[in-house]
PDB file of N, CA and C in Angstrom:
ATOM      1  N   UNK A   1      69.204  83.928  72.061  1.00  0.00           N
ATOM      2  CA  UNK A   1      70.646  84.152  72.075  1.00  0.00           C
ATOM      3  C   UNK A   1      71.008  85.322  71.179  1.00  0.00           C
ATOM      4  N   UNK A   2      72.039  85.872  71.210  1.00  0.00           N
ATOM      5  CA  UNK A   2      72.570  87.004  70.476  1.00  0.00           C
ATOM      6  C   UNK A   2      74.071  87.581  70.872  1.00  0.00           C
ATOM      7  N   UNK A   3      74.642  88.719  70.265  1.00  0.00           N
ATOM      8  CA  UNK A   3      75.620  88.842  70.628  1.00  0.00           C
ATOM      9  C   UNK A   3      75.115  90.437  70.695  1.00  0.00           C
ATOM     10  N   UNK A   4      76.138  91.062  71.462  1.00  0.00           N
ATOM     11  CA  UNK A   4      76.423  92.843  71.813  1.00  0.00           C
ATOM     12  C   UNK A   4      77.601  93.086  71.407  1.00  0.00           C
ATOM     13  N   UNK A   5      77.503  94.259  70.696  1.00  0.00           N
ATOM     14  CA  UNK A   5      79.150  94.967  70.506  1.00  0.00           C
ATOM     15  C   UNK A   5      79.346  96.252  70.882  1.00  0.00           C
ATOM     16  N   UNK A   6      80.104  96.758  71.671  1.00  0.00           N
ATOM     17  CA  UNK A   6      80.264  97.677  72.136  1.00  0.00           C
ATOM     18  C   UNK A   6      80.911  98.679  70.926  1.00  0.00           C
ATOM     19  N   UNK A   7      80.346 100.211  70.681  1.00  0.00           N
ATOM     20  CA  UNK A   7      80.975 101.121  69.553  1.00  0.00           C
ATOM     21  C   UNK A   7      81.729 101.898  70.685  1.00  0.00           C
ATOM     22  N   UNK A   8      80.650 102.318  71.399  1.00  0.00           N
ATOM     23  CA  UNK A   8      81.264 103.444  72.448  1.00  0.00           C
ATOM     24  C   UNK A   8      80.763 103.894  73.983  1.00  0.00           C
ATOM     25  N   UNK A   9      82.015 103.898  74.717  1.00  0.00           N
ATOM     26  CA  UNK A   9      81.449 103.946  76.465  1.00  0.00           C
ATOM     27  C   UNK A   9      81.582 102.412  76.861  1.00  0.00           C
ATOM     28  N   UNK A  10      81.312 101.907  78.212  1.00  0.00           N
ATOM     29  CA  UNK A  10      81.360 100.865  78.525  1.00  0.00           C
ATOM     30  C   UNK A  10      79.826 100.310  79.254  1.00  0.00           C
ATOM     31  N   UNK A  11      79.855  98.887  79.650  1.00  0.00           N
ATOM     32  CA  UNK A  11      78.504  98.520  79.919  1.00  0.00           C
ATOM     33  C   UNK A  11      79.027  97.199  80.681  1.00  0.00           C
ATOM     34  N   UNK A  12      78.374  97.348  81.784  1.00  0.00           N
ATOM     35  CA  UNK A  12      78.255  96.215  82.895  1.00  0.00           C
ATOM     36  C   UNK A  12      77.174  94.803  82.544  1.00  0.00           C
ATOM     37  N   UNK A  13      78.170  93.663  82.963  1.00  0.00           N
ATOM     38  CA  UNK A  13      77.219  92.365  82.068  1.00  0.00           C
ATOM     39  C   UNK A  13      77.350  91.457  83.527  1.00  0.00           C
ATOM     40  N   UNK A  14      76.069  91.201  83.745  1.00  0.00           N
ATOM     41  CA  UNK A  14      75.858  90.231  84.962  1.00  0.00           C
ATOM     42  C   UNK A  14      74.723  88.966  83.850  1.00  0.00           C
ATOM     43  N   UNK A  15      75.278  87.822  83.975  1.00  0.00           N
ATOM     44  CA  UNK A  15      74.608  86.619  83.242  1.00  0.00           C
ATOM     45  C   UNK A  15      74.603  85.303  84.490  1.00  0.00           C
ATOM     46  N   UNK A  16      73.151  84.845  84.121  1.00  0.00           N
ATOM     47  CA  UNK A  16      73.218  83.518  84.738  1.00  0.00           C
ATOM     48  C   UNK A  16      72.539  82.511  84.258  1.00  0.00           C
ATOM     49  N   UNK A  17      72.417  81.318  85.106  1.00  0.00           N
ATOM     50  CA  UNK A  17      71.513  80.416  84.067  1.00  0.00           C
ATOM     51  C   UNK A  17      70.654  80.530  85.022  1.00  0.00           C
ATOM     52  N   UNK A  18      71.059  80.472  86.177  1.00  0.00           N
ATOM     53  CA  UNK A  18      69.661  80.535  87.440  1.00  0.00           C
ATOM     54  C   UNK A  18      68.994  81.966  87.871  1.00  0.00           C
ATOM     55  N   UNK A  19      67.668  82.111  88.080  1.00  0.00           N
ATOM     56  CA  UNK A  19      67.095  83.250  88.477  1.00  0.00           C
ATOM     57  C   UNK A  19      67.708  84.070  89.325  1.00  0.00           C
ATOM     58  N   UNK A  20      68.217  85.139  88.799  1.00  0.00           N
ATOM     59  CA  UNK A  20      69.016  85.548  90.586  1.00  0.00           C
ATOM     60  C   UNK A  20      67.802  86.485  91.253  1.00  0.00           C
ATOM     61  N   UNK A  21      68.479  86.811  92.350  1.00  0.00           N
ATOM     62  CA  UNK A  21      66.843  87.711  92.916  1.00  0.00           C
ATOM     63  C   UNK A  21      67.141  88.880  92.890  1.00  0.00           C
ATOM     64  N   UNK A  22      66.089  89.188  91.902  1.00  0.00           N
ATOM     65  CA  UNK A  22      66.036  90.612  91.278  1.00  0.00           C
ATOM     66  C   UNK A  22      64.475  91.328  91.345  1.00  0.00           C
ATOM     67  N   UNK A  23      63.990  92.294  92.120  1.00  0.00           N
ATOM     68  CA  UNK A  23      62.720  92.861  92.029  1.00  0.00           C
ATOM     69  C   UNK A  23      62.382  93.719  90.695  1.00  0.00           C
ATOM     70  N   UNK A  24      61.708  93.473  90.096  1.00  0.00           N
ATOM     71  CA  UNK A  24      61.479  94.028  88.507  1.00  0.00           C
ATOM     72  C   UNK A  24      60.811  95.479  88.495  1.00  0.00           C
ATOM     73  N   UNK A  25      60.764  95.672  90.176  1.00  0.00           N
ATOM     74  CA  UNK A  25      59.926  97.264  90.191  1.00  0.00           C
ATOM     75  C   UNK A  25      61.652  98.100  90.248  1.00  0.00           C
ATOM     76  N   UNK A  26      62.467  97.414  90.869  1.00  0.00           N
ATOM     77  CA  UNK A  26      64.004  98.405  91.089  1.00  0.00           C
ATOM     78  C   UNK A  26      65.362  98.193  89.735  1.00  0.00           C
ATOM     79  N   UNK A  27      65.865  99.044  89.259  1.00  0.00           N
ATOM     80  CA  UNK A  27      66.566  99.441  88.655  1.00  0.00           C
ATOM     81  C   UNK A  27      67.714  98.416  88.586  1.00  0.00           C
ATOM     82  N   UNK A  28      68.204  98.292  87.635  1.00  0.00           N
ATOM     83  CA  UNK A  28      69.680  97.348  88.026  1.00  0.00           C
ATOM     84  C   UNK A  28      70.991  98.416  88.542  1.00  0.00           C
ATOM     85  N   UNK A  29      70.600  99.743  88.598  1.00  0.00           N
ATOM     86  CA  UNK A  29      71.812 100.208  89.373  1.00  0.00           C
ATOM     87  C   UNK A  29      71.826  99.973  91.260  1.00  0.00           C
ATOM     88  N   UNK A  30      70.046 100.080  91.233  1.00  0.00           N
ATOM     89  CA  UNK A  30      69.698 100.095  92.708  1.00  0.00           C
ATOM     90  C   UNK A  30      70.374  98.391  93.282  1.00  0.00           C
ATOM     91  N   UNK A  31      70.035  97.635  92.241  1.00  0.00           N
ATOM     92  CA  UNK A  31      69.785  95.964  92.286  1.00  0.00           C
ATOM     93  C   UNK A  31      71.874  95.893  92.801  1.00  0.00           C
ATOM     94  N   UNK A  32      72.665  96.547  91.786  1.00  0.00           N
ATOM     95  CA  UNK A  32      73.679  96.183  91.842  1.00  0.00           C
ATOM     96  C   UNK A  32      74.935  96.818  93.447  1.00  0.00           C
ATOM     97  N   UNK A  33      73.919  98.182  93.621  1.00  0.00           N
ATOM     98  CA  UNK A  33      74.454  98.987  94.795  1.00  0.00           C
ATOM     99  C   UNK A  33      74.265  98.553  96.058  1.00  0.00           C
ATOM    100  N   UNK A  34      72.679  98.142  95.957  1.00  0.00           N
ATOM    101  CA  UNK A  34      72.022  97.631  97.267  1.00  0.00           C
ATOM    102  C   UNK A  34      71.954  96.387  97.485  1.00  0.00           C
ATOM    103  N   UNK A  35      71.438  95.388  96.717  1.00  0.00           N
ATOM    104  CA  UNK A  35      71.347  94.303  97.236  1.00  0.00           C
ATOM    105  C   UNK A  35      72.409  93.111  96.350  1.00  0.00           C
ATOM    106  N   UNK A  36      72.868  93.270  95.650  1.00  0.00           N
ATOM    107  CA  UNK A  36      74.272  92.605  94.882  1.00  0.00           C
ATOM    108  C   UNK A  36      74.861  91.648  96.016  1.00  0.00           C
ATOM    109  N   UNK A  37      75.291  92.338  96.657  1.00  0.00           N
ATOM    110  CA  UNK A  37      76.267  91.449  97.642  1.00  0.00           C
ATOM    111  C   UNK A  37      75.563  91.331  99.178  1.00  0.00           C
ATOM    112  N   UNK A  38      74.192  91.662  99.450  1.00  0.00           N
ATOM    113  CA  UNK A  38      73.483  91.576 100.272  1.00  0.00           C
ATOM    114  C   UNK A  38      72.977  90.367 100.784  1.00  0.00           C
ATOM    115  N   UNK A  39      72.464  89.941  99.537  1.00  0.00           N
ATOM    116  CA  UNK A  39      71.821  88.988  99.025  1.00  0.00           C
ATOM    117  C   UNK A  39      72.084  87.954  98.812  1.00  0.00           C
ATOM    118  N   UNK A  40      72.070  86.076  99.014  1.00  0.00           N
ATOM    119  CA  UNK A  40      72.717  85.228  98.578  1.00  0.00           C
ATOM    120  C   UNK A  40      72.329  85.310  97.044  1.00  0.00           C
ATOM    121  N   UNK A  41      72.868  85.327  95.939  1.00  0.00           N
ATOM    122  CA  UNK A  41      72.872  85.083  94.425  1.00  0.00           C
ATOM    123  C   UNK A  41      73.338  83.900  93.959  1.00  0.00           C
ATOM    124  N   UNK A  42      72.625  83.120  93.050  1.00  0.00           N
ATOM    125  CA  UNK A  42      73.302  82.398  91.982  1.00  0.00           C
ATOM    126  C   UNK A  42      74.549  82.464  91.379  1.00  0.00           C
ATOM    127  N   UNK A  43      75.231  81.957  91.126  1.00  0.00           N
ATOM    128  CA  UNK A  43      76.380  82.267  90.643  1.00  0.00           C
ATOM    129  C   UNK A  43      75.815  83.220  89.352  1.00  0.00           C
ATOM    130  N   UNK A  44      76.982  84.331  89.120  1.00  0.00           N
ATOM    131  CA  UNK A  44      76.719  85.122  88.149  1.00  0.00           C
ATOM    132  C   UNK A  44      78.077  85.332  87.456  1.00  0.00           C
ATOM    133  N   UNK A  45      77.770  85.512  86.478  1.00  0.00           N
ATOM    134  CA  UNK A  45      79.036  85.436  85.047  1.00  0.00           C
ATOM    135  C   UNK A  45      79.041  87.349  85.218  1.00  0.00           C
ATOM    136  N   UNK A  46      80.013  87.978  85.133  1.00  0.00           N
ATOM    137  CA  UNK A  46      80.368  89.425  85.136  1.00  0.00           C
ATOM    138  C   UNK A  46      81.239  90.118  84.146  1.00  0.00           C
ATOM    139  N   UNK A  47      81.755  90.778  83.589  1.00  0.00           N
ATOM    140  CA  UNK A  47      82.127  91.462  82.928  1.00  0.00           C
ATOM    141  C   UNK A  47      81.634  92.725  82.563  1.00  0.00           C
ATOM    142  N   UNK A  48      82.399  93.926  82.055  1.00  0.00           N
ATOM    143  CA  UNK A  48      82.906  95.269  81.620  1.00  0.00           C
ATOM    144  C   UNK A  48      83.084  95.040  80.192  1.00  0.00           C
ATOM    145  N   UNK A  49      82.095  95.368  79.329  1.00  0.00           N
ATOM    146  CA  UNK A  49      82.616  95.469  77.574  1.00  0.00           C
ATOM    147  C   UNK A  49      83.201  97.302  77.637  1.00  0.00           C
ATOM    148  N   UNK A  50      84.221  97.244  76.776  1.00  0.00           N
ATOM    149  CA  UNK A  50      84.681  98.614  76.403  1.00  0.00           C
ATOM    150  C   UNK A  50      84.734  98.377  74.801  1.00  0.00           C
ATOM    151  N   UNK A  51      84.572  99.747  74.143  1.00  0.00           N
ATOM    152  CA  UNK A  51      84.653  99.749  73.072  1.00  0.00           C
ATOM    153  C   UNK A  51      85.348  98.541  72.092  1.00  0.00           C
ATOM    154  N   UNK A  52      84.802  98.040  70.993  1.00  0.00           N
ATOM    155  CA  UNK A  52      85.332  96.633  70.520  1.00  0.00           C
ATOM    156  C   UNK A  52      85.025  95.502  70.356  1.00  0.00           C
ATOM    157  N   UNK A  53      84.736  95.442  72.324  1.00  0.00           N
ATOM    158  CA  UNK A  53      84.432  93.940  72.616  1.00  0.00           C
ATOM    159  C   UNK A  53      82.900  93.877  72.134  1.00  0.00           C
ATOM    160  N   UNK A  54      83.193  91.902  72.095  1.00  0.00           N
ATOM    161  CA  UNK A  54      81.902  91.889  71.558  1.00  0.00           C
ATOM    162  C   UNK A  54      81.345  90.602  72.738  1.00  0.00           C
ATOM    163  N   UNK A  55      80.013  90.231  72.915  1.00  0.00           N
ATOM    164  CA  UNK A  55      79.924  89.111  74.020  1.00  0.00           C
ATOM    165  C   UNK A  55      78.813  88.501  73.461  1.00  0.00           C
ATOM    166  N   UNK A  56      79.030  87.261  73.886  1.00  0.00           N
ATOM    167  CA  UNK A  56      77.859  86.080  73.351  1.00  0.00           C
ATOM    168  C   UNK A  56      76.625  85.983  74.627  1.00  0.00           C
ATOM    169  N   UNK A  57      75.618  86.102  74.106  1.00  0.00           N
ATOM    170  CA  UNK A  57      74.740  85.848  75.447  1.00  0.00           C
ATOM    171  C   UNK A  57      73.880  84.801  75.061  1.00  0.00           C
ATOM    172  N   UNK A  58      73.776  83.352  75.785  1.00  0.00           N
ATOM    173  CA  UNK A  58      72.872  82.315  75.097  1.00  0.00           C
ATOM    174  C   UNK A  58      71.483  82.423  75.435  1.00  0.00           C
ATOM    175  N   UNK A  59      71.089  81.074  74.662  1.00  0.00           N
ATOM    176  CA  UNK A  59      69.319  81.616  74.946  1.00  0.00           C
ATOM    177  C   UNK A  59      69.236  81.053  76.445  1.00  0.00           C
ATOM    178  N   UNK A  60      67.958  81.570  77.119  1.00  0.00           N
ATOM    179  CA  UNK A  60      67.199  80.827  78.551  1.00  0.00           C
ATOM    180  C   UNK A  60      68.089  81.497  79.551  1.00  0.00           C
ATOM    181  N   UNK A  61      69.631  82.389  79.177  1.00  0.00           N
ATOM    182  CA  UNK A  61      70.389  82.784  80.293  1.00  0.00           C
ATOM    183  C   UNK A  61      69.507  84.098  81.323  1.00  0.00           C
ATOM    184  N   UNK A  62      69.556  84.365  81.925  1.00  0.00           N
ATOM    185  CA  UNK A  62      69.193  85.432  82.800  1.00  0.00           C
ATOM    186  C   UNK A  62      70.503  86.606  82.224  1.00  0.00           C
ATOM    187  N   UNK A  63      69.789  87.816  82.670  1.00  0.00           N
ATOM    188  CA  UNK A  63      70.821  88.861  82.132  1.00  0.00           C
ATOM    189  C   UNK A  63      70.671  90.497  82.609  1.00  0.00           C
ATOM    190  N   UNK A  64      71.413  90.944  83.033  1.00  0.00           N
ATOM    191  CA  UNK A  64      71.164  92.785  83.363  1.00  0.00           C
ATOM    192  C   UNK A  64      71.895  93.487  82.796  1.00  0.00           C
ATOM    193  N   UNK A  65      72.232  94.728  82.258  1.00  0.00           N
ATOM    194  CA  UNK A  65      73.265  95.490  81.980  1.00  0.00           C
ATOM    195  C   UNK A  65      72.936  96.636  82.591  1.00  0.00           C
ATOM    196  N   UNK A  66      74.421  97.401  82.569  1.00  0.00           N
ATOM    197  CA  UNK A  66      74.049  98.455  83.162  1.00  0.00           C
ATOM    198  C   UNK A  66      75.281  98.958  82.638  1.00  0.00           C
ATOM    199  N   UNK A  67      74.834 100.246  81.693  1.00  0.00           N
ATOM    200  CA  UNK A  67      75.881 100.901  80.976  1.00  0.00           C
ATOM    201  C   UNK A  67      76.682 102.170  82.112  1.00  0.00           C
ATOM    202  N   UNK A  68      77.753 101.914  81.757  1.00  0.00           N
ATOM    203  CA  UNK A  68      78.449 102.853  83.155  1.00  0.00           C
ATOM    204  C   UNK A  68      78.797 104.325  82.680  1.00  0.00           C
ATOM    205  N   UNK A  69      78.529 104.590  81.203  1.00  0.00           N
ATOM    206  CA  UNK A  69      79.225 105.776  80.339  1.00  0.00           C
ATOM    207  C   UNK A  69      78.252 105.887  79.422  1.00  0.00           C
ATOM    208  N   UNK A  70      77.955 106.899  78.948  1.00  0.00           N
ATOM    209  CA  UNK A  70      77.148 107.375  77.443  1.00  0.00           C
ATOM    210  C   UNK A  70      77.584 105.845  76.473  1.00  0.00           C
ATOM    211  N   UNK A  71      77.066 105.199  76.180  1.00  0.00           N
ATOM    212  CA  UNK A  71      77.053 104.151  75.219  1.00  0.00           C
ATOM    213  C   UNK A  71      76.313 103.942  74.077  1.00  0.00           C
ATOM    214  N   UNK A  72      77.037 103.611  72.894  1.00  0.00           N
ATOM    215  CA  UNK A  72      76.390 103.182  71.679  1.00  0.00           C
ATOM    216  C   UNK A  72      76.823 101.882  71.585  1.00  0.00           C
ATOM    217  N   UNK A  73      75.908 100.359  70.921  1.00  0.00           N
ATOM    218  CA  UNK A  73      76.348  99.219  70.795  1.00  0.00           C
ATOM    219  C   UNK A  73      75.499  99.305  69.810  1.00  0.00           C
ATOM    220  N   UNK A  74      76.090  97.808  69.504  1.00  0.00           N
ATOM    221  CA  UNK A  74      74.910  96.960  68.251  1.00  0.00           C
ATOM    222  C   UNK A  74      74.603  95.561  68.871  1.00  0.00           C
ATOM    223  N   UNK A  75      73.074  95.142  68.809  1.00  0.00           N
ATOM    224  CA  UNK A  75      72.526  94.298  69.518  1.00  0.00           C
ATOM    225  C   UNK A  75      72.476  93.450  68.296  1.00  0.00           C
ATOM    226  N   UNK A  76      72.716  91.859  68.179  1.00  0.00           N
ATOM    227  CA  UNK A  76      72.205  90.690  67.694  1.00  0.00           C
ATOM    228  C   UNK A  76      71.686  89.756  67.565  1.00  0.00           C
ATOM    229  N   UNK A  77      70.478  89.795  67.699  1.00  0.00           N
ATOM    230  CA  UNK A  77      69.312  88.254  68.225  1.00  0.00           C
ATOM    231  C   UNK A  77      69.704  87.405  67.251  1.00  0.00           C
ATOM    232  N   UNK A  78      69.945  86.522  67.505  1.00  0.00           N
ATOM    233  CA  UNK A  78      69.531  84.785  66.819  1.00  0.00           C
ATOM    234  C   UNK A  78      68.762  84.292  67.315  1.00  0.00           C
ATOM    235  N   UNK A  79      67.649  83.952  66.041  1.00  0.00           N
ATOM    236  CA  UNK A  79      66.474  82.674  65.870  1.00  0.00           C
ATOM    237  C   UNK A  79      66.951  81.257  65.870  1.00  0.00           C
ATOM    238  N   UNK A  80      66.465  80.600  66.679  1.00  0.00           N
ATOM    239  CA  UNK A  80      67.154  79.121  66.951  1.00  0.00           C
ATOM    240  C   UNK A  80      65.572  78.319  65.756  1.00  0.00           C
TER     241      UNK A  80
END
């Protein structure tokens, strides 16, 4: 688990608890253009951080980002 904070630019947040189907050889821009809505998916949690925001991501969740702008953040792991 950990949290992200966005300093600067924005960043695309797709979270789940279930595997969604994702090929680990293709990109998450390819993943999100091409097969996103192609595809039946797991339910997926979505959001846009812009500068500020900050987001909780728990442990065991599934997760992609995909920064949409030049971005700087700060990443936070927690040890359980």
């Amino acid at each position: 688990p950990g949290f992200q904070q966005m300093i600067v630019g924005r960043k695309r947040w797709y979270l789940s608890v279930e595997k969604p189907f994702f090929d680990p050889n293709e990109t998450t821009t390819e993943w999100a253009i091409e097969k996103r809505f192609k595809q039946k998916q797991p339910f997926l949690y979505e959001c846009t951080l812009h500068p500020g925001d900050i987001i909780f991501f728990p442990n065991l969740w599934w997760h992609a980002t995909l920064n949409l702008d030049f971005s700087i953040f700060i990443s936070t792991f927690l040890s359980l």
